[in-house]
Protein backbone atom coordinates (compact mmCIF):
# COMPACT_ATOMS: atom_id res chain seq x y z
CA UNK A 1 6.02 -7.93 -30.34
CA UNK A 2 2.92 -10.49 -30.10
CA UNK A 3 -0.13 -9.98 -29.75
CA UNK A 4 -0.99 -9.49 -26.20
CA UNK A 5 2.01 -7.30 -25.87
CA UNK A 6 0.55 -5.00 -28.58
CA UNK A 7 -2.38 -4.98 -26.79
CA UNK A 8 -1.06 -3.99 -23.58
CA UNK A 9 0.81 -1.20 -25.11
CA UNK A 10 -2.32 0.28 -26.46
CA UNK A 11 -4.00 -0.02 -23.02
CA UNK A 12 -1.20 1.78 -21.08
CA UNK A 13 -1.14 4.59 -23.64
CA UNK A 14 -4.74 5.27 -23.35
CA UNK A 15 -4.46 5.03 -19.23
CA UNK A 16 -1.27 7.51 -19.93
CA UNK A 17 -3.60 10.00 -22.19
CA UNK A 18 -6.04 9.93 -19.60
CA UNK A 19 -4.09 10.87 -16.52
CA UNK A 20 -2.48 13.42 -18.79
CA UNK A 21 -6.02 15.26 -19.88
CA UNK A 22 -7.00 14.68 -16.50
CA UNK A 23 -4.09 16.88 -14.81
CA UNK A 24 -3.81 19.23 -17.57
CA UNK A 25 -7.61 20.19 -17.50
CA UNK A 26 -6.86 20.55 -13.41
CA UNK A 27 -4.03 22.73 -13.43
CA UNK A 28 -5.94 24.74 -16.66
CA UNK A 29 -8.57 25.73 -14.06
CA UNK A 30 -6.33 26.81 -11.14
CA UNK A 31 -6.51 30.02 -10.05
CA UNK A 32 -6.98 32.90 -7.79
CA UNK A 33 -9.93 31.93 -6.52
CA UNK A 34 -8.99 28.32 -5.61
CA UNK A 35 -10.97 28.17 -2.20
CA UNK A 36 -14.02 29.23 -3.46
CA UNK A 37 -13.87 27.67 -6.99
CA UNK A 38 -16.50 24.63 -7.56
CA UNK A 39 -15.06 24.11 -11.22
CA UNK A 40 -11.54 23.27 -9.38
CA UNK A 41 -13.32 21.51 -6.55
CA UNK A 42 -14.71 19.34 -9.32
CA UNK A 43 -11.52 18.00 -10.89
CA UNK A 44 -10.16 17.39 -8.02
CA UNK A 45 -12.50 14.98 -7.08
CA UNK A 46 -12.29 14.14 -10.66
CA UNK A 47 -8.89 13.05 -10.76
CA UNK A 48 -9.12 11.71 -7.34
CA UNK A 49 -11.38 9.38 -8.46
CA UNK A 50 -9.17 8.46 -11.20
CA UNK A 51 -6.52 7.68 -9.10
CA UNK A 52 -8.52 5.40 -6.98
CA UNK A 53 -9.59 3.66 -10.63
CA UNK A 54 -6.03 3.12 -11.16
CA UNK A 55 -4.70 1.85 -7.63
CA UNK A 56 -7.54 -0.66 -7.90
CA UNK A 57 -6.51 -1.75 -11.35
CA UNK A 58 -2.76 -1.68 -10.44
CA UNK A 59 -3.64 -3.97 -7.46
CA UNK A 60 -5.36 -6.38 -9.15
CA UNK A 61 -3.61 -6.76 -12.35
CA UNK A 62 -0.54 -7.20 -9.44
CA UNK A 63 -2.73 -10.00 -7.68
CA UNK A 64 -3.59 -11.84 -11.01
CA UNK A 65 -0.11 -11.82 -12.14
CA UNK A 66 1.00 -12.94 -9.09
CA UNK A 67 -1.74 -15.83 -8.64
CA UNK A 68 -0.94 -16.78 -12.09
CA UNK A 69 2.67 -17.06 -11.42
CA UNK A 70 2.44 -19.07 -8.34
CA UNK A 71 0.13 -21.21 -10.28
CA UNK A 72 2.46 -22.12 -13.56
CA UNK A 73 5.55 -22.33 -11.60
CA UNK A 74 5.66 -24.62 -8.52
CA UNK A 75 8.93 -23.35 -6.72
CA UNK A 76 7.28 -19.89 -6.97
CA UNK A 77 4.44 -21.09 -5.42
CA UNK A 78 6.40 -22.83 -2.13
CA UNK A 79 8.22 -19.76 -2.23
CA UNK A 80 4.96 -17.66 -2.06
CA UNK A 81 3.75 -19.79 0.71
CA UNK A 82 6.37 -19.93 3.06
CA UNK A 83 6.49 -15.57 2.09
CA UNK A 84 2.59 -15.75 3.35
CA UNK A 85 3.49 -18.27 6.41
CA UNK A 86 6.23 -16.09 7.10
CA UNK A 87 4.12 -13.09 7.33
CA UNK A 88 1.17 -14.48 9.56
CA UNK A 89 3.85 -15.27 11.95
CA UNK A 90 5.22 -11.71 12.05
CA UNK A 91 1.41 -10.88 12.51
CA UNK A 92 0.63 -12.94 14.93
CA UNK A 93 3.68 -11.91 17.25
CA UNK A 94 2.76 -8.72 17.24
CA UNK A 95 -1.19 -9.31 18.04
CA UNK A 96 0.14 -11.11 21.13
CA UNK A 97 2.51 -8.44 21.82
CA UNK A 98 0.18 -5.79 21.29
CA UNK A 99 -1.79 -4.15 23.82
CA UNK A 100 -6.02 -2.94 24.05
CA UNK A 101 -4.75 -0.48 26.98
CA UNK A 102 -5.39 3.14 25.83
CA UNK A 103 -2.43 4.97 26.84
CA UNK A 104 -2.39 8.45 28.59
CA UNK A 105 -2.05 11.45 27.09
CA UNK A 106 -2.98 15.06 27.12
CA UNK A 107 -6.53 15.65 24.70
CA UNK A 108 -7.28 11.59 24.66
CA UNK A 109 -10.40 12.14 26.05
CA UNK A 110 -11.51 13.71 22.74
CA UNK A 111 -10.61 10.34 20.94
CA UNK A 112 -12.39 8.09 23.33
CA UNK A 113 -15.66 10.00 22.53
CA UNK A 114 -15.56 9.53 18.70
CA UNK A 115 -14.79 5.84 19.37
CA UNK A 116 -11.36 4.67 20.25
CA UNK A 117 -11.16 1.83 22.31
CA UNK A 118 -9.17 -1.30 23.09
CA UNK A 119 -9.78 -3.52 20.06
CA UNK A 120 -8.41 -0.36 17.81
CA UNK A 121 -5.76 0.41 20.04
CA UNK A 122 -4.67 -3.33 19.84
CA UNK A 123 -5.30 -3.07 16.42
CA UNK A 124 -2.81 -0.11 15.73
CA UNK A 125 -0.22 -1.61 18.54
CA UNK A 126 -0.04 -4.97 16.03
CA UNK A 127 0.67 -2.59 13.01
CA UNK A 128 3.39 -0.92 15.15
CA UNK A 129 4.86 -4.24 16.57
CA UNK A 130 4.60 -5.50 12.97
CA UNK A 131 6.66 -2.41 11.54
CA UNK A 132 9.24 -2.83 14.32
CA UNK A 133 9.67 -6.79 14.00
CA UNK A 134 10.05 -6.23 9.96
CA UNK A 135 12.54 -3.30 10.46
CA UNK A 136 14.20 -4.82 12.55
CA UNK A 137 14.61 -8.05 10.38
CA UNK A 138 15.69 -5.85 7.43
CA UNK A 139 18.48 -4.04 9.62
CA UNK A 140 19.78 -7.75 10.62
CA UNK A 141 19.69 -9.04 6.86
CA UNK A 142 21.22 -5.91 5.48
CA UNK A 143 24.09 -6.47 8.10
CA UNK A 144 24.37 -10.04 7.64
CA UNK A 145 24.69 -9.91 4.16
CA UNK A 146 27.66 -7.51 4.37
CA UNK A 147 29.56 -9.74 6.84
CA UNK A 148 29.18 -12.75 4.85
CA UNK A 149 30.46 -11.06 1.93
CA UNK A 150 33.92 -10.85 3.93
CA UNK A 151 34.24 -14.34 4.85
CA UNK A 152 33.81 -15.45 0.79
């Protein structure tokens, strides 16, 4: 093992002791009295925290590794491109599908009063357009791929 790989080892073992103090000291202080219990609320937030540290740090180390990637090996990077190109056209679809009405619906009035209106209900009808176009596309490669298979 090189360097770097040594190095990495010793990072994700520390990370790994962490976590495991971390949930150890939460469960240690679980008990009876778990509503009212500040100690508990405490390492909750605690590890909460932690687990935000770590999504962040996942993400980027993902995002670096990636960038890197696309940068040292030029098919990677066309293939990361058209991936990307691929994807704002799936977005963009769906923001034209997508629609600012608010639909109709028993208790939407109490929405409306803490703020929804037509950008965020576009907003949410692209996600779901999105979500449907990708499934969709999944279903149709899944089944494609099987047919093929019987015709080689």
């Amino acid at each position: 093992m090189n360097k770097t790989g040594k190095i990495v080892t010793i990072i994700l073992w520390v990370l790994i002791v962490i976590s495991a103090i971390l949930v150890v000291s939460l469960m240690a202080n679980v008990g009876d009295d778990y509503k009212t219990n500040a100690t508990l609320a405490g390492w909750i937030n605690t590890n909460l925290v932690w687990s935000y540290i770590l999504i962040i740090l996942g993400a980027g180390v993902a995002i670096i590794a990636g960038l890197i990637h696309m940068f040292t090996d030029k098919r990677a990077a066309k293939k990361g491109l058209m991936a990307l190109a691929f994807l704002g056209v799936v977005a963009l679809i769906s923001y034209l599908l997508a629609s600012p009405e608010i639909p109709q619906f028993v208790g939407v009035d109490k929405f409306v009063s803490k703020g929804l209106n037509g950008q965020t209900v576009k907003l949410v009808d692209t996600g779901l357009y999105a979500t449907y176009i990708l499934f969709g596309l999944a279903i149709l490669s899944i089944a494609f791929s099987s047919v093929s298979k019987l015709f080689k």
